[in-house]
PDB file of N, CA and C in Angstrom:
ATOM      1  N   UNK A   1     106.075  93.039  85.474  1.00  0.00           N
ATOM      2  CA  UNK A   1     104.978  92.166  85.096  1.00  0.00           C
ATOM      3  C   UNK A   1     104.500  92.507  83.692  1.00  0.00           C
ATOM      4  N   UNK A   2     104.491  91.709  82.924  1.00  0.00           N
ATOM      5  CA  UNK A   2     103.715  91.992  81.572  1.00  0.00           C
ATOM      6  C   UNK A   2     102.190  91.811  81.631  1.00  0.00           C
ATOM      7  N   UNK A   3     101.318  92.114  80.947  1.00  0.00           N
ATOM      8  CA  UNK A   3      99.852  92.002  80.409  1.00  0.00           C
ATOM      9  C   UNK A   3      99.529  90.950  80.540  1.00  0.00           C
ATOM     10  N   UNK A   4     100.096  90.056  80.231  1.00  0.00           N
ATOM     11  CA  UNK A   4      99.928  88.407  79.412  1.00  0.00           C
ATOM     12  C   UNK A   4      99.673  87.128  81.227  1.00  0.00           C
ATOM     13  N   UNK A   5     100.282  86.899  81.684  1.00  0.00           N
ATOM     14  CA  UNK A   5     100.114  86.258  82.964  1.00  0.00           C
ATOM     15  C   UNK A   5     100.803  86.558  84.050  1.00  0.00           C
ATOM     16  N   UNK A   6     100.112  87.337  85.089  1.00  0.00           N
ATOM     17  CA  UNK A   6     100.637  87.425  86.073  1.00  0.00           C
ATOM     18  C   UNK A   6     100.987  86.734  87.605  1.00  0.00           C
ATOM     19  N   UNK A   7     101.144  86.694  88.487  1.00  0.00           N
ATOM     20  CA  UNK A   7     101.126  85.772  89.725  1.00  0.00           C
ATOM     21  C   UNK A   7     101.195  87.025  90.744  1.00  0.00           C
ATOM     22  N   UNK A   8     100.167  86.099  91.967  1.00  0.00           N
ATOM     23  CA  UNK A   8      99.079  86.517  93.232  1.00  0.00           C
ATOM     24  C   UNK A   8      99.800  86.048  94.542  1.00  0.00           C
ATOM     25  N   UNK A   9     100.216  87.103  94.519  1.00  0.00           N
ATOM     26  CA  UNK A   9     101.145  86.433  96.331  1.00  0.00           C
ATOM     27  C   UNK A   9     100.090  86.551  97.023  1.00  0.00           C
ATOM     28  N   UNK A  10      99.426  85.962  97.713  1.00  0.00           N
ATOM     29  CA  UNK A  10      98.336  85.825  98.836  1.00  0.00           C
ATOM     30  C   UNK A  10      98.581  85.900 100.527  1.00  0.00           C
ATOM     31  N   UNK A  11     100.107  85.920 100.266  1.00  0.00           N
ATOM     32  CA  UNK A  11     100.268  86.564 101.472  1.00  0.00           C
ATOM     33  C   UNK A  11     100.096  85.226 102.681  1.00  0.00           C
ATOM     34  N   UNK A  12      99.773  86.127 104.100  1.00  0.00           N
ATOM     35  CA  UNK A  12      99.033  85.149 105.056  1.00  0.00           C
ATOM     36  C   UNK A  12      97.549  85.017 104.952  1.00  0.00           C
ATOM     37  N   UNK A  13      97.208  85.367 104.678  1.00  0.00           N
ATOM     38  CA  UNK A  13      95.517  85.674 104.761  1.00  0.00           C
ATOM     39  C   UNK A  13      95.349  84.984 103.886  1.00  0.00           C
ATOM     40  N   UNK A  14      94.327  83.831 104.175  1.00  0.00           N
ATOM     41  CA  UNK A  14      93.998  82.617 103.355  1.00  0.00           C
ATOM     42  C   UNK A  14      92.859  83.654 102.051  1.00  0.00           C
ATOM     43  N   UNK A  15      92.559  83.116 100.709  1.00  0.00           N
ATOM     44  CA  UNK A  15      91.565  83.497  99.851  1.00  0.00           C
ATOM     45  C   UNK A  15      90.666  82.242  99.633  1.00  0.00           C
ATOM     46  N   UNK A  16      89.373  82.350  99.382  1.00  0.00           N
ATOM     47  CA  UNK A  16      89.248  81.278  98.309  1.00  0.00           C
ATOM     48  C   UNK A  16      88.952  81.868  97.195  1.00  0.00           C
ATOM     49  N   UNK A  17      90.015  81.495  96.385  1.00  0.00           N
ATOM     50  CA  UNK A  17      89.783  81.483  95.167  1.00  0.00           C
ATOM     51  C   UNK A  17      89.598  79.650  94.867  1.00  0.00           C
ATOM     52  N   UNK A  18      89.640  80.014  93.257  1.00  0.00           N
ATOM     53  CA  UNK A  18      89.447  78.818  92.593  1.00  0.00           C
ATOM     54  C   UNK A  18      89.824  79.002  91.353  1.00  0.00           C
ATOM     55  N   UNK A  19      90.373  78.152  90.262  1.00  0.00           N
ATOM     56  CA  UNK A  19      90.590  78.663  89.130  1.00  0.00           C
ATOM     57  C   UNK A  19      89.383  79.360  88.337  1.00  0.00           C
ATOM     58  N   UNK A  20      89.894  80.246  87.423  1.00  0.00           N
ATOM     59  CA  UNK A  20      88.179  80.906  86.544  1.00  0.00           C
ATOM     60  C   UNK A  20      87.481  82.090  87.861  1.00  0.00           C
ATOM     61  N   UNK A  21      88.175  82.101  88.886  1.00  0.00           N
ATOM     62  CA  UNK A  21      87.567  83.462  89.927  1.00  0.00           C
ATOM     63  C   UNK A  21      87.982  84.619  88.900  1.00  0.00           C
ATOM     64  N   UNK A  22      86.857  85.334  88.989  1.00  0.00           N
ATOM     65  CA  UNK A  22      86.863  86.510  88.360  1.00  0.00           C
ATOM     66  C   UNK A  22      87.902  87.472  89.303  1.00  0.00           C
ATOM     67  N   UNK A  23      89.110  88.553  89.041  1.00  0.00           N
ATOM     68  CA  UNK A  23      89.600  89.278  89.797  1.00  0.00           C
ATOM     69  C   UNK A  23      89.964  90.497  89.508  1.00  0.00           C
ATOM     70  N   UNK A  24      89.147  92.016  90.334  1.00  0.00           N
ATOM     71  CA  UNK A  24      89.436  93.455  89.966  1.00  0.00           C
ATOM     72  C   UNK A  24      90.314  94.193  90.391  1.00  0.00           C
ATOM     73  N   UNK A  25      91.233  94.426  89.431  1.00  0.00           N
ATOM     74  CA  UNK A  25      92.583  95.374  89.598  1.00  0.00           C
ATOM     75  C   UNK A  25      92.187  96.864  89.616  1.00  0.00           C
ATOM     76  N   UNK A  26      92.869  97.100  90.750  1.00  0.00           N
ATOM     77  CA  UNK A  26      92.884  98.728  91.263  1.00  0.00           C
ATOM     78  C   UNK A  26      94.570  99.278  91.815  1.00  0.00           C
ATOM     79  N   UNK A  27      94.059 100.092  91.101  1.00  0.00           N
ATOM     80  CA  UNK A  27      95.868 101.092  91.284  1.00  0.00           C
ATOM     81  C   UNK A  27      95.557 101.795  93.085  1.00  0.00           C
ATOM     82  N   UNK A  28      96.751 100.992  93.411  1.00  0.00           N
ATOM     83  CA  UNK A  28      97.026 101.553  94.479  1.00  0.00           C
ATOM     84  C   UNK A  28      97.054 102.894  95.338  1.00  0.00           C
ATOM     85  N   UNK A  29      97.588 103.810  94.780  1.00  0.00           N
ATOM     86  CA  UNK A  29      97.668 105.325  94.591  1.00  0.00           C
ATOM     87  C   UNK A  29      96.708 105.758  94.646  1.00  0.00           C
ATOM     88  N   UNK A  30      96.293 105.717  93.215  1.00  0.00           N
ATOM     89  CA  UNK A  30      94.799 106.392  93.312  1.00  0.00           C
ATOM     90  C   UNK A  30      94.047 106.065  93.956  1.00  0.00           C
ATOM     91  N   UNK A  31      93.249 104.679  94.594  1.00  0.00           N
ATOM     92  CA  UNK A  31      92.336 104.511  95.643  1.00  0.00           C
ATOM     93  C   UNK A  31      92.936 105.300  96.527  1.00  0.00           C
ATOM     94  N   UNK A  32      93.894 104.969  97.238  1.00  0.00           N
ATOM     95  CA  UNK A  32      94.473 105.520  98.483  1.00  0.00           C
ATOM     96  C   UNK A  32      93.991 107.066  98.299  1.00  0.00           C
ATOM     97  N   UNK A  33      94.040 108.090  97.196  1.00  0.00           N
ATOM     98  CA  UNK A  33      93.956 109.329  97.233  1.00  0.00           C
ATOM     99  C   UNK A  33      92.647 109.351  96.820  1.00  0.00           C
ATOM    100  N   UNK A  34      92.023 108.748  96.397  1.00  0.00           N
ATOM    101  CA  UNK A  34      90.278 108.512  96.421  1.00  0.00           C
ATOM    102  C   UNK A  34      89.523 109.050  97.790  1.00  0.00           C
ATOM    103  N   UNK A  35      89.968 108.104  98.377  1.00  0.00           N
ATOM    104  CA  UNK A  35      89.430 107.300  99.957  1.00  0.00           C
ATOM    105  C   UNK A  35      90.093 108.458 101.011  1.00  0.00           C
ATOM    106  N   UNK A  36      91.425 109.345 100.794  1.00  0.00           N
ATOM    107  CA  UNK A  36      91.416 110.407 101.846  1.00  0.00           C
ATOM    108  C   UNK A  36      90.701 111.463 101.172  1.00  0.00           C
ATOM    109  N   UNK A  37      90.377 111.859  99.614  1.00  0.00           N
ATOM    110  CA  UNK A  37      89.632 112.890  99.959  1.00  0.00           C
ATOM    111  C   UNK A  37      88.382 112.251  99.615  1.00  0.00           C
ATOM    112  N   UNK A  38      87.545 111.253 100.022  1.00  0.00           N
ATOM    113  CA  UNK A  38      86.070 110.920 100.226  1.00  0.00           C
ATOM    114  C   UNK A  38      86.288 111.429 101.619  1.00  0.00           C
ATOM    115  N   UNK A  39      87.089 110.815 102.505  1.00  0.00           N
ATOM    116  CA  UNK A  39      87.019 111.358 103.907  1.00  0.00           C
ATOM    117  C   UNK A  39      87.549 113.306 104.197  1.00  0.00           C
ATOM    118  N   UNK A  40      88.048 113.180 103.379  1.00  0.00           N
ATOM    119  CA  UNK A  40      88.304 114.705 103.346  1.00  0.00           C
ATOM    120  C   UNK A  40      86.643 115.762 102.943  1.00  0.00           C
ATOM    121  N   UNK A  41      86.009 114.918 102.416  1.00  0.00           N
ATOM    122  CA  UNK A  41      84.827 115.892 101.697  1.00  0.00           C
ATOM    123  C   UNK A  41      83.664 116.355 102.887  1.00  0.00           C
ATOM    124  N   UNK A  42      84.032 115.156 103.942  1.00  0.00           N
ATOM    125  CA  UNK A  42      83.048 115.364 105.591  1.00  0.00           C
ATOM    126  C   UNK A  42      83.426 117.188 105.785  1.00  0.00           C
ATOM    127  N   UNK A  43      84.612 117.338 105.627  1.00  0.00           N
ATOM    128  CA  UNK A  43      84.723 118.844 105.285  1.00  0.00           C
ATOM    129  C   UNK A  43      84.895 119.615 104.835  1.00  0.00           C
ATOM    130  N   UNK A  44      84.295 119.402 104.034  1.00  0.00           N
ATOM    131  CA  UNK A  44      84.123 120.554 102.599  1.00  0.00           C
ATOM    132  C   UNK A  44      85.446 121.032 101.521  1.00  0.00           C
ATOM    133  N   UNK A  45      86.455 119.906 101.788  1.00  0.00           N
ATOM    134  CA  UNK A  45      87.725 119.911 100.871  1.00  0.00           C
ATOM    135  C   UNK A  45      87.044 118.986  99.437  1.00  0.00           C
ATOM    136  N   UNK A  46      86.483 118.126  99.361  1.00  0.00           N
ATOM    137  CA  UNK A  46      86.663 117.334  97.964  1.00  0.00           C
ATOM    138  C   UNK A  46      85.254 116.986  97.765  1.00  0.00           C
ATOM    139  N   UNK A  47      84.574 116.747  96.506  1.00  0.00           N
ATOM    140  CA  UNK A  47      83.721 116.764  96.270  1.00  0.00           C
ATOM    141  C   UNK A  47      83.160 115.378  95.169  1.00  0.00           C
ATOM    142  N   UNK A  48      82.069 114.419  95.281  1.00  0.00           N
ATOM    143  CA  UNK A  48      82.000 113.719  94.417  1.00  0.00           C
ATOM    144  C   UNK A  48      83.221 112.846  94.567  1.00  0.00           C
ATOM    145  N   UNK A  49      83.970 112.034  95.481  1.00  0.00           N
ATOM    146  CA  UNK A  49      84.957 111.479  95.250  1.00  0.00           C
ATOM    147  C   UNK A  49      85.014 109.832  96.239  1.00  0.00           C
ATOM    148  N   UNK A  50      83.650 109.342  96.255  1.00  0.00           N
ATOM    149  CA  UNK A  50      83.663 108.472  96.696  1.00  0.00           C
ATOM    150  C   UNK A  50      83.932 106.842  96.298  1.00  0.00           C
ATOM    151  N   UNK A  51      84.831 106.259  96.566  1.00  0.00           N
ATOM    152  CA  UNK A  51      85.601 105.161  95.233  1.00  0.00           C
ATOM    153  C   UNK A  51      84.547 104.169  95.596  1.00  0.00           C
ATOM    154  N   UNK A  52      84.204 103.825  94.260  1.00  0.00           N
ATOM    155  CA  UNK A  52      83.251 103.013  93.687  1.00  0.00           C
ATOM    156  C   UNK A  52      83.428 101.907  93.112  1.00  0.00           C
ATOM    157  N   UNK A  53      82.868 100.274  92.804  1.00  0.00           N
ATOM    158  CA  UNK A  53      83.218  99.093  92.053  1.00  0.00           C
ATOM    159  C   UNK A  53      84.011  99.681  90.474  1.00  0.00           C
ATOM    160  N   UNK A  54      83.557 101.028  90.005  1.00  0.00           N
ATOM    161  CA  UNK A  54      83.624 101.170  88.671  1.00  0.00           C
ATOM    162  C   UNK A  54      84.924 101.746  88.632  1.00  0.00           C
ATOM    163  N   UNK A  55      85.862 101.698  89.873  1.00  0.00           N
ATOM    164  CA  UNK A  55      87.414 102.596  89.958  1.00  0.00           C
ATOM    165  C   UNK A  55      88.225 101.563  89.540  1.00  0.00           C
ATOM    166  N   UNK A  56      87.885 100.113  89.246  1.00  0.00           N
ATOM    167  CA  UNK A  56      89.022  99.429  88.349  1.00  0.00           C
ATOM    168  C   UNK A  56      89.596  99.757  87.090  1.00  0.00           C
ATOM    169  N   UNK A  57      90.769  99.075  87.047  1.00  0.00           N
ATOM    170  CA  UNK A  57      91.506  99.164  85.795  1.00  0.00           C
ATOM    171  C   UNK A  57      91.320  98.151  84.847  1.00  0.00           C
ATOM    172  N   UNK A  58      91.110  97.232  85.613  1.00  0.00           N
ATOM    173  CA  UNK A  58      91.149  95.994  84.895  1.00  0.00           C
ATOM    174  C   UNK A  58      90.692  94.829  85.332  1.00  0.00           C
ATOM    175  N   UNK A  59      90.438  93.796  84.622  1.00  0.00           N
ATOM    176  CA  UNK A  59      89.568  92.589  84.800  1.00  0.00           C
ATOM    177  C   UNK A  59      90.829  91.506  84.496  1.00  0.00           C
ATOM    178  N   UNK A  60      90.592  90.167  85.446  1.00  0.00           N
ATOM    179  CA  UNK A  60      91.514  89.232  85.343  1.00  0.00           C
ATOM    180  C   UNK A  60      90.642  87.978  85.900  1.00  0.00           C
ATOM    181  N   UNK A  61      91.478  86.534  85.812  1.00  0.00           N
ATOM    182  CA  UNK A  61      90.854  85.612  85.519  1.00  0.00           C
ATOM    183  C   UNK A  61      91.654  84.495  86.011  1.00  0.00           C
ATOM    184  N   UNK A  62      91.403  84.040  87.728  1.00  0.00           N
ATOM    185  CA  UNK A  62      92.308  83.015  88.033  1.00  0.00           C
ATOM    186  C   UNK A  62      92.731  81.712  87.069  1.00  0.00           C
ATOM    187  N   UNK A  63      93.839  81.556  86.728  1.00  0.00           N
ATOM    188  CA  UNK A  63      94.201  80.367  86.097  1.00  0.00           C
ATOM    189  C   UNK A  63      94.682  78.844  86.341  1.00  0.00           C
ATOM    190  N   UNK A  64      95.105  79.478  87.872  1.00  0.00           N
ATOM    191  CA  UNK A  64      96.091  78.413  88.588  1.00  0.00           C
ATOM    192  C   UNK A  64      96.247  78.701  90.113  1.00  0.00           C
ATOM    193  N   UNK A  65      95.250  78.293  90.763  1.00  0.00           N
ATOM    194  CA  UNK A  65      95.066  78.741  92.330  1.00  0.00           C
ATOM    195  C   UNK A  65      95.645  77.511  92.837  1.00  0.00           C
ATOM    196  N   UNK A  66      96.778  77.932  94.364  1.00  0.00           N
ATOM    197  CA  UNK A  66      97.606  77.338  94.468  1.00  0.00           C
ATOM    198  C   UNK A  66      97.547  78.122  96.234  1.00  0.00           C
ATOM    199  N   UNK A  67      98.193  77.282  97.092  1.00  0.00           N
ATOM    200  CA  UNK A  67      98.513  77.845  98.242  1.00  0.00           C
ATOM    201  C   UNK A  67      98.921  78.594  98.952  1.00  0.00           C
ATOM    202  N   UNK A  68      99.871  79.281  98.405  1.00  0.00           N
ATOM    203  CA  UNK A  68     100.880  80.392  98.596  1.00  0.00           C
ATOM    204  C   UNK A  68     100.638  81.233  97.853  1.00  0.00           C
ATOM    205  N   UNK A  69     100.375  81.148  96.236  1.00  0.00           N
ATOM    206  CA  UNK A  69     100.235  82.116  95.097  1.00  0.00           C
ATOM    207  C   UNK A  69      99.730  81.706  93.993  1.00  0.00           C
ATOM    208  N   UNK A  70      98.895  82.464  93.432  1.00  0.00           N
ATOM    209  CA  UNK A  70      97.946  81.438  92.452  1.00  0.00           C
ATOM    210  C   UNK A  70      99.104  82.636  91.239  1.00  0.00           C
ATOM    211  N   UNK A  71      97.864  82.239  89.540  1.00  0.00           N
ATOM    212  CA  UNK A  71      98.302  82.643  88.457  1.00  0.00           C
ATOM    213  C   UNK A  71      97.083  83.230  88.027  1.00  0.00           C
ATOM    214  N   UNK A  72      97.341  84.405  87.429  1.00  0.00           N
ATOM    215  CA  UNK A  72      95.885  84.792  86.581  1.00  0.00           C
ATOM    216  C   UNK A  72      96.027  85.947  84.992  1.00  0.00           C
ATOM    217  N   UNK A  73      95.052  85.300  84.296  1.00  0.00           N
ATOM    218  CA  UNK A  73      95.579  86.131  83.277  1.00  0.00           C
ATOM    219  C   UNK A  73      94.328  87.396  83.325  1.00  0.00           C
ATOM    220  N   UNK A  74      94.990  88.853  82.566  1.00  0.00           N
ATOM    221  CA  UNK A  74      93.937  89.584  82.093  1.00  0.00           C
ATOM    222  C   UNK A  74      92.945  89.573  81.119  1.00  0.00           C
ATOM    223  N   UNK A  75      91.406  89.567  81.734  1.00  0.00           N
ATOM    224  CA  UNK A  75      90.564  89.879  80.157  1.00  0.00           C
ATOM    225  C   UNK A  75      90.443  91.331  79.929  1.00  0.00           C
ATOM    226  N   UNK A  76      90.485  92.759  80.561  1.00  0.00           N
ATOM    227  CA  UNK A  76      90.951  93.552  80.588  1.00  0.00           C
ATOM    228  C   UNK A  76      91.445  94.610  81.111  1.00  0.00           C
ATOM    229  N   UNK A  77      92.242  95.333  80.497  1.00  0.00           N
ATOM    230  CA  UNK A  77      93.127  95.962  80.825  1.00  0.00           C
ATOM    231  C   UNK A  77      93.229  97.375  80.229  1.00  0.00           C
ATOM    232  N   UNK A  78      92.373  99.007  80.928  1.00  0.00           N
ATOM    233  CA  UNK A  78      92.506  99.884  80.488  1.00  0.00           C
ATOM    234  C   UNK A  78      94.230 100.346  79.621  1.00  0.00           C
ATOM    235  N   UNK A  79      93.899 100.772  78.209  1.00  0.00           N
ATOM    236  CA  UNK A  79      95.372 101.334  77.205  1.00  0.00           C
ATOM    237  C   UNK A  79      96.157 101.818  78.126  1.00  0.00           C
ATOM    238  N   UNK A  80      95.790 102.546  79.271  1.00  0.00           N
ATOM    239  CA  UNK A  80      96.506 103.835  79.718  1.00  0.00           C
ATOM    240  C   UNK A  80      97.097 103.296  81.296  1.00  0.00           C
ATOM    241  N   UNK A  81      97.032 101.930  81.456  1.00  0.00           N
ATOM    242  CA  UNK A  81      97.427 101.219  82.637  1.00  0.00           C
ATOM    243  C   UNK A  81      98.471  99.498  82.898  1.00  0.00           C
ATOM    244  N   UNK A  82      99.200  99.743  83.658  1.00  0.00           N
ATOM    245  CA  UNK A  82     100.051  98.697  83.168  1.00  0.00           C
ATOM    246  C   UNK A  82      99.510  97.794  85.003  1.00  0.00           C
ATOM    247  N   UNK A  83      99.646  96.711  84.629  1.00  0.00           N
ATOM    248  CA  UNK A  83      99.618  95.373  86.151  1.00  0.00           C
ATOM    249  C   UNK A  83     100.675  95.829  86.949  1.00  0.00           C
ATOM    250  N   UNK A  84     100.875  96.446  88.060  1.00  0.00           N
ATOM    251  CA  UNK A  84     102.242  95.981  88.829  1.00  0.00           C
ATOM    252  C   UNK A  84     102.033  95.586  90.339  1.00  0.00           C
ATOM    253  N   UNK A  85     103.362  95.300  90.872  1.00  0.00           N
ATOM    254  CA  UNK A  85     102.603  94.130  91.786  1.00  0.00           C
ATOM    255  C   UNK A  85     102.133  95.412  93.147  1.00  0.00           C
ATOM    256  N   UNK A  86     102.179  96.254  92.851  1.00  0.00           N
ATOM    257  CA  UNK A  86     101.810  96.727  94.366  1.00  0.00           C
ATOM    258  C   UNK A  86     100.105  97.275  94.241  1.00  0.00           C
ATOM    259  N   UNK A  87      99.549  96.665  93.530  1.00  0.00           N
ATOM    260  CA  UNK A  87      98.310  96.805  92.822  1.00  0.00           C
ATOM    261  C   UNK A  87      97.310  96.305  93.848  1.00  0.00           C
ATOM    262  N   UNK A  88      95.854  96.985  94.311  1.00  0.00           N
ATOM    263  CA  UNK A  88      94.997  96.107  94.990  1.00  0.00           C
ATOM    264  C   UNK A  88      94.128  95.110  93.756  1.00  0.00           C
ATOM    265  N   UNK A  89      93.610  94.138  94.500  1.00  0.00           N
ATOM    266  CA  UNK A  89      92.989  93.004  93.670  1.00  0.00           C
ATOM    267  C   UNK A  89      92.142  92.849  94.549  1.00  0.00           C
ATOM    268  N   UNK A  90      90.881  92.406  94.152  1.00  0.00           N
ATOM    269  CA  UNK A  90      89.805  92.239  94.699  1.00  0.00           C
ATOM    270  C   UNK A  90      89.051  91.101  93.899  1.00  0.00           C
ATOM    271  N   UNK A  91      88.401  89.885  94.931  1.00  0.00           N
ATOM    272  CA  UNK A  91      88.058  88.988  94.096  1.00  0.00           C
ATOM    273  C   UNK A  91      86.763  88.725  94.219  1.00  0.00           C
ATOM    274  N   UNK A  92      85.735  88.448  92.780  1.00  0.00           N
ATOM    275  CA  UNK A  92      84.682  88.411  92.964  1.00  0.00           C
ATOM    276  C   UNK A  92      83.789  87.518  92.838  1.00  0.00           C
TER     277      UNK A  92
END
């Protein structure tokens, strides 16, 4: 996937989007290792590690919402992070 326009498999699970839906990209990985040690910290393994709205990478911008899979471009996109598709998205 490049920077420039990507596409939203939506899967089964209906969305509403609409074109112009605002949408927040989160790296997969890292939430996932967020979220076991937030639950890890109930015992005293991790500290301060509870994933928050502010754990995105990036900001995007439906272009072309469609039934199966819409289109959306980025407005941004942390230097140090690239789009790929196994990415969570969250729409707001």
């Amino acid at each position: 996937m490049s920077n420039n326009r990507f596409k939203i498999d939506k899967g089964t699970k209906s969305w509403k989007i609409r074109n112009g839906t605002r949408l927040y990209l989160f790296n997969t990985k890292q939430i996932a290792e967020r979220i076991s040690c937030y639950i890890a910290s109930f015992v005293g393994r991790c500290k301060d590690t509870e994933p928050t709205d502010k754990d995105y990478y990036g900001k995007a911008f439906v272009t072309d919402a469609n039934e199966k899979w819409s289109e959306a471009e980025p407005i941004y996109i942390r230097p140090d992070n690239k789009i790929t598709k196994d990415d969570l998205i969250i729409a707001k």
